[in-house]
C-alpha atoms as a PDB file:
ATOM      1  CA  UNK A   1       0.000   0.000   0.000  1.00  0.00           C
ATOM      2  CA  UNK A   2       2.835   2.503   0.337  1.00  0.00           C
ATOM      3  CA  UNK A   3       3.869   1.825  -2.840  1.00  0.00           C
ATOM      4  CA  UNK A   4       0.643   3.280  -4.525  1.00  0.00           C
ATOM      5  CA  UNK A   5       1.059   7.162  -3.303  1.00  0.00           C
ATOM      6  CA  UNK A   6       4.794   7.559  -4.551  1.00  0.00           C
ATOM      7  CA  UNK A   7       3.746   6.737  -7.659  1.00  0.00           C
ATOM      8  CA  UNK A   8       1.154   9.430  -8.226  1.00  0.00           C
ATOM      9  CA  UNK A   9       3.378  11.798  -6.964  1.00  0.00           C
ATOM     10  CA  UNK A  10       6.064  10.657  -8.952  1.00  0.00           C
ATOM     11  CA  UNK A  11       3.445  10.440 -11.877  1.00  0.00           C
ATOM     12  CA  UNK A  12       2.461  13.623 -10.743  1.00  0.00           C
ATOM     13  CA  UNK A  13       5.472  15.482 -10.713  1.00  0.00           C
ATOM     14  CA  UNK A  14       6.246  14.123 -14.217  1.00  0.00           C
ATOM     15  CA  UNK A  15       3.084  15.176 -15.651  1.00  0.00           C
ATOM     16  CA  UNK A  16       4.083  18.710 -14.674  1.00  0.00           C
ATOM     17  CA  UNK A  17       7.370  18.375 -15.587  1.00  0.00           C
ATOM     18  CA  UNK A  18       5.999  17.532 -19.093  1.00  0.00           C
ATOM     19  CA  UNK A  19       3.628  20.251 -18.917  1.00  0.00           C
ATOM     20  CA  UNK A  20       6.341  22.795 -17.780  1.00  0.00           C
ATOM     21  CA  UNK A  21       8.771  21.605 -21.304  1.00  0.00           C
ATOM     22  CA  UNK A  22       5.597  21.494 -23.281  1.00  0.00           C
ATOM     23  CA  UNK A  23       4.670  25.063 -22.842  1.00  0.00           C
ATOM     24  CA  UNK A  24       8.141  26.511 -23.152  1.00  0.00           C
ATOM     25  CA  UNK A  25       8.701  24.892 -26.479  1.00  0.00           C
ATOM     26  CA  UNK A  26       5.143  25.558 -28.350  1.00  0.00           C
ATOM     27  CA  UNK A  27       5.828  29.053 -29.842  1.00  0.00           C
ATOM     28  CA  UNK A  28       3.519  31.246 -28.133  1.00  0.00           C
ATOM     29  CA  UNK A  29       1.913  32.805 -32.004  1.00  0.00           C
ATOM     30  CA  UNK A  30       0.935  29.223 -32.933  1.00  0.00           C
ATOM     31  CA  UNK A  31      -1.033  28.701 -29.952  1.00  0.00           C
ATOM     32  CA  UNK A  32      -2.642  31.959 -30.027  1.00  0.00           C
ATOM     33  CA  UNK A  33      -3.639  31.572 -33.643  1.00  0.00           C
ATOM     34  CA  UNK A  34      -5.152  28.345 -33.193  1.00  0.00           C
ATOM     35  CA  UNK A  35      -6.824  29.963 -30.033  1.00  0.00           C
ATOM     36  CA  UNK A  36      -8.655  32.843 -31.919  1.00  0.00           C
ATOM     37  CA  UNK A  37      -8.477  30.412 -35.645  1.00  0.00           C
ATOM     38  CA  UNK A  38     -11.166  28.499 -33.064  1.00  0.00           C
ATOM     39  CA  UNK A  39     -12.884  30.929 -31.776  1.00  0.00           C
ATOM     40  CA  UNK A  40     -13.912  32.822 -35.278  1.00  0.00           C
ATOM     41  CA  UNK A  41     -14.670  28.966 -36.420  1.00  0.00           C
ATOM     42  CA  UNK A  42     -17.738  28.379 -33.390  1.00  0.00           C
ATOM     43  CA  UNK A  43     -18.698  32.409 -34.179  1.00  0.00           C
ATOM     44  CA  UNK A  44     -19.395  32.079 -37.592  1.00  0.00           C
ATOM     45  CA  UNK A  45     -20.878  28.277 -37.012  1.00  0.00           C
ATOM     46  CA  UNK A  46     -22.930  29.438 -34.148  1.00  0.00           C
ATOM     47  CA  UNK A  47     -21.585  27.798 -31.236  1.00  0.00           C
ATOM     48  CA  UNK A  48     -22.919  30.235 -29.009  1.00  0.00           C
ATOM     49  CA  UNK A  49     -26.970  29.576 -30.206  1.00  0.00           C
ATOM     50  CA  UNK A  50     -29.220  27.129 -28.055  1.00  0.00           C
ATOM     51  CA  UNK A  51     -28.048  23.528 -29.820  1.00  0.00           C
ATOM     52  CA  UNK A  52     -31.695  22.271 -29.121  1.00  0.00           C
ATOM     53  CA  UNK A  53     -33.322  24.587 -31.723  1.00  0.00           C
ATOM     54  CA  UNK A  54     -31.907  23.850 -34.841  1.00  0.00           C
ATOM     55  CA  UNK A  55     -33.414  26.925 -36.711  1.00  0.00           C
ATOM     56  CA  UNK A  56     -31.811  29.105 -34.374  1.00  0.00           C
ATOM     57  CA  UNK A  57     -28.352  27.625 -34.992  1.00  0.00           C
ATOM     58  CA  UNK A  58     -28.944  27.361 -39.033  1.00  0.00           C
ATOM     59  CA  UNK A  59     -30.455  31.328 -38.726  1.00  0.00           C
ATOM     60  CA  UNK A  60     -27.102  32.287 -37.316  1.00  0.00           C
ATOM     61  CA  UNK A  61     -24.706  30.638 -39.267  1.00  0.00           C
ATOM     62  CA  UNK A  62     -26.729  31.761 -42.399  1.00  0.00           C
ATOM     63  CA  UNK A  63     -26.782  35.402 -40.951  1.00  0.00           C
ATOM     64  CA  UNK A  64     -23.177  35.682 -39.884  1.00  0.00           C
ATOM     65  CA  UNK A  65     -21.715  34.583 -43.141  1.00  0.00           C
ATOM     66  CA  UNK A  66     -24.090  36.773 -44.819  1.00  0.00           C
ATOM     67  CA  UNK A  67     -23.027  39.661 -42.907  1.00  0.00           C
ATOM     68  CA  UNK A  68     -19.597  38.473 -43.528  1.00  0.00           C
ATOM     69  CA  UNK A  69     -19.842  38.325 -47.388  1.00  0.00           C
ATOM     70  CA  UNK A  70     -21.732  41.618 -47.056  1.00  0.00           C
ATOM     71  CA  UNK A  71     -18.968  42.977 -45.661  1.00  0.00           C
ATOM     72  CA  UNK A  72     -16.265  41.632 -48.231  1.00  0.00           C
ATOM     73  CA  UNK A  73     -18.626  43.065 -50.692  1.00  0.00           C
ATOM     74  CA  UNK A  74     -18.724  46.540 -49.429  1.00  0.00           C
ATOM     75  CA  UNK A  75     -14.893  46.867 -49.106  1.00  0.00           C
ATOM     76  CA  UNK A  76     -13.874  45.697 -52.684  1.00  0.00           C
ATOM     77  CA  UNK A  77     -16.182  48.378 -53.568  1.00  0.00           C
ATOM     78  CA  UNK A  78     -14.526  51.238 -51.199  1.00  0.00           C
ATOM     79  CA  UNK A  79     -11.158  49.293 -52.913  1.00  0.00           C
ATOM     80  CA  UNK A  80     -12.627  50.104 -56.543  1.00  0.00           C
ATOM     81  CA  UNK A  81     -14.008  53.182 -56.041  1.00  0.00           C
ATOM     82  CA  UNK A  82     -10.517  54.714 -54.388  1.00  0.00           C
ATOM     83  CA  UNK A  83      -8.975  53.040 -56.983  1.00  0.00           C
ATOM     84  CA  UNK A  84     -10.959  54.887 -59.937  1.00  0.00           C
ATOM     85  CA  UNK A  85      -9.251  58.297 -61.298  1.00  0.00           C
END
C-alpha cells in the first residue's frame, strides 16, 4: 500500500514536468492563432446559439456569413471606387 502514493506523486510530478517543457517549447503565435483560428470557427458556425433549436443555430450561421460576405462586398467596392481616377 505505500507503494501506490509515490507513484502518483512521482506520476504527478512528471506530468508537470511535461507540462512545464511542453509550454516553453510551443511558440507562443501558434497557440494563439489556433486559439482565436477556433474561436472565429464556433462564431461564424454558431456555437454560441441554443443547440436544441436547430433553426436558431442554421439562422445564425446563415446570418453571420451573410453579414460576412456583405462585408467583403462593401470593401472591394470602397477598394474600386478609391482606386478609380
Amino acid at each position: 500500500m505505500t507503494g501506490r502514493p509515490e507513484d502518483q506523486e512521482r506520476r504527478d510530478e512528471a506530468e508537470a514536468i511535461l507540462r512545464r517543457v511542453r509550454q516553453e517549447t510551443e511558440p507562443q503565435i501558434g497557440l494563439s492563432a489556433e486559439r482565436m483560428s477556433r474561436g472565429v470557427r464556433r462564431h461564424f458556425w454558431g456555437g454560441d446559439a441554443d443547440p436544441a433549436d436547430r433553426i436558431e443555430v442554421w439562422g445564425t450561421r446563415i446570418g453571420r456569413l451573410a453579414g460576412l460576405a456583405a462585408f467583403c462586398g462593401l470593401a472591394a467596392y470602397l477598394a474600386v471606387s478609391l482606386m478609380a481616377p
